[in-house]
C-alpha atoms as a PDB file:
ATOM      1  CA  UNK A   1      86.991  -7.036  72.134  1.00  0.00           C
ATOM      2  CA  UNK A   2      88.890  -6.876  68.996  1.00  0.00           C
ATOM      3  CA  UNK A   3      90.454 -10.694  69.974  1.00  0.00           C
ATOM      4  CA  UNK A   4      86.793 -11.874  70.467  1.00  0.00           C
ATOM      5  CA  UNK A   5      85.821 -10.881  67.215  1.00  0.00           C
ATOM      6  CA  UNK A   6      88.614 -12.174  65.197  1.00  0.00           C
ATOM      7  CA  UNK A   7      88.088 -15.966  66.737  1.00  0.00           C
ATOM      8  CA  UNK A   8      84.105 -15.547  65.703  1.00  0.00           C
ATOM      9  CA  UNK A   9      85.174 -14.465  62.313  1.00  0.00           C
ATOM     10  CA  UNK A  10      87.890 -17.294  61.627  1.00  0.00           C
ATOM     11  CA  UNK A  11      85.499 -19.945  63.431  1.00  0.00           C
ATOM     12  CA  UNK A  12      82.775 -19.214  60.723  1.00  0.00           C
ATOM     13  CA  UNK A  13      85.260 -19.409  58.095  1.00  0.00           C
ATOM     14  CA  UNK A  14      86.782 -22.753  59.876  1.00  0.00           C
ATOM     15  CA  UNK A  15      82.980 -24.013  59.061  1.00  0.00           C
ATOM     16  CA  UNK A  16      82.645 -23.225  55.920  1.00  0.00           C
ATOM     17  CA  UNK A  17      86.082 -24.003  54.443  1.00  0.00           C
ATOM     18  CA  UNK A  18      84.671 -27.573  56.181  1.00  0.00           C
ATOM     19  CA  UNK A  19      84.378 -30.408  53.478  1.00  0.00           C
ATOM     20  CA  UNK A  20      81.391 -31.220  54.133  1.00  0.00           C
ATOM     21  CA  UNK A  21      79.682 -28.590  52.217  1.00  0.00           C
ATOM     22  CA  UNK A  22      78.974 -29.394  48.589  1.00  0.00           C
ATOM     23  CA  UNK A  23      81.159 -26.144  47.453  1.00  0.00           C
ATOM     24  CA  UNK A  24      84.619 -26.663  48.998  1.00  0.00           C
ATOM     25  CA  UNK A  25      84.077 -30.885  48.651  1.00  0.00           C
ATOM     26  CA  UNK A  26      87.144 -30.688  46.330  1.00  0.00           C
ATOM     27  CA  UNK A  27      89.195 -28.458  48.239  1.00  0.00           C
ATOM     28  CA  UNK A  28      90.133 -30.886  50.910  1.00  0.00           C
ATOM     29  CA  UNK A  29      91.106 -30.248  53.842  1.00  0.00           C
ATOM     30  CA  UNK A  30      93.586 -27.668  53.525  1.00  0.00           C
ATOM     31  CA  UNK A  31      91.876 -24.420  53.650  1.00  0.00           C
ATOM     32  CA  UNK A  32      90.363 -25.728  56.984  1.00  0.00           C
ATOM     33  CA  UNK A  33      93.987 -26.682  58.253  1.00  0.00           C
ATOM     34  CA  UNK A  34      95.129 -23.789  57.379  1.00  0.00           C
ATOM     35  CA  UNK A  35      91.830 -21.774  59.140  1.00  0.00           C
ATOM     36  CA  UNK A  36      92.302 -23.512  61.981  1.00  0.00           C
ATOM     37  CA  UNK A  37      96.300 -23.184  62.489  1.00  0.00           C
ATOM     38  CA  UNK A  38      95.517 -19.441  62.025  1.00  0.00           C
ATOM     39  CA  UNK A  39      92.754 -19.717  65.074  1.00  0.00           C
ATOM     40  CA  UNK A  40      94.979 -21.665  67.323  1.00  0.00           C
ATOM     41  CA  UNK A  41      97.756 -19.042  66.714  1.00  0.00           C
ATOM     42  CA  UNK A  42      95.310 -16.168  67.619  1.00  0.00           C
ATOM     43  CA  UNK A  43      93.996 -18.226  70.919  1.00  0.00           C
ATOM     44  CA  UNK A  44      97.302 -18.910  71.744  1.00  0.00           C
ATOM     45  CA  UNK A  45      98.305 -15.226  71.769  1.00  0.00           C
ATOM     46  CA  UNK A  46      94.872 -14.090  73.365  1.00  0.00           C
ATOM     47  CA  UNK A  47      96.531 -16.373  76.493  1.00  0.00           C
ATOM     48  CA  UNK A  48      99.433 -14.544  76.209  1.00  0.00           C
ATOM     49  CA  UNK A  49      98.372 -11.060  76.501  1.00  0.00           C
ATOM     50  CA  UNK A  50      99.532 -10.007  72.831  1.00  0.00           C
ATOM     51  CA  UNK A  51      96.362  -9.536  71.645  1.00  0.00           C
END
């Protein structure tokens, strides 16, 4: 439950550390590399059985 809830949370941040939006254009695209190497991490250890 607690795994489930941390991928929603970090897949709503993934979209809105997105560049597309007009308040993160100059960011680039490392806060949503970043986001998303933290979600694959997670997933990864969901298929584990860690988390």
């Amino acid at each position: 439950m607690l795994g489930t809830i941390l991928i929603v949370v970090l897949l709503l941040m993934l979209l809105g550390a997105l560049p597309n939006w007009g308040h993160s254009r100059q960011w680039g695209y490392a806060p949503s590399g970043a986001l998303g190497t933290v979600l694959l991490i997670i997933v990864i250890l969901m298929v584990v059985g860690r988390i």
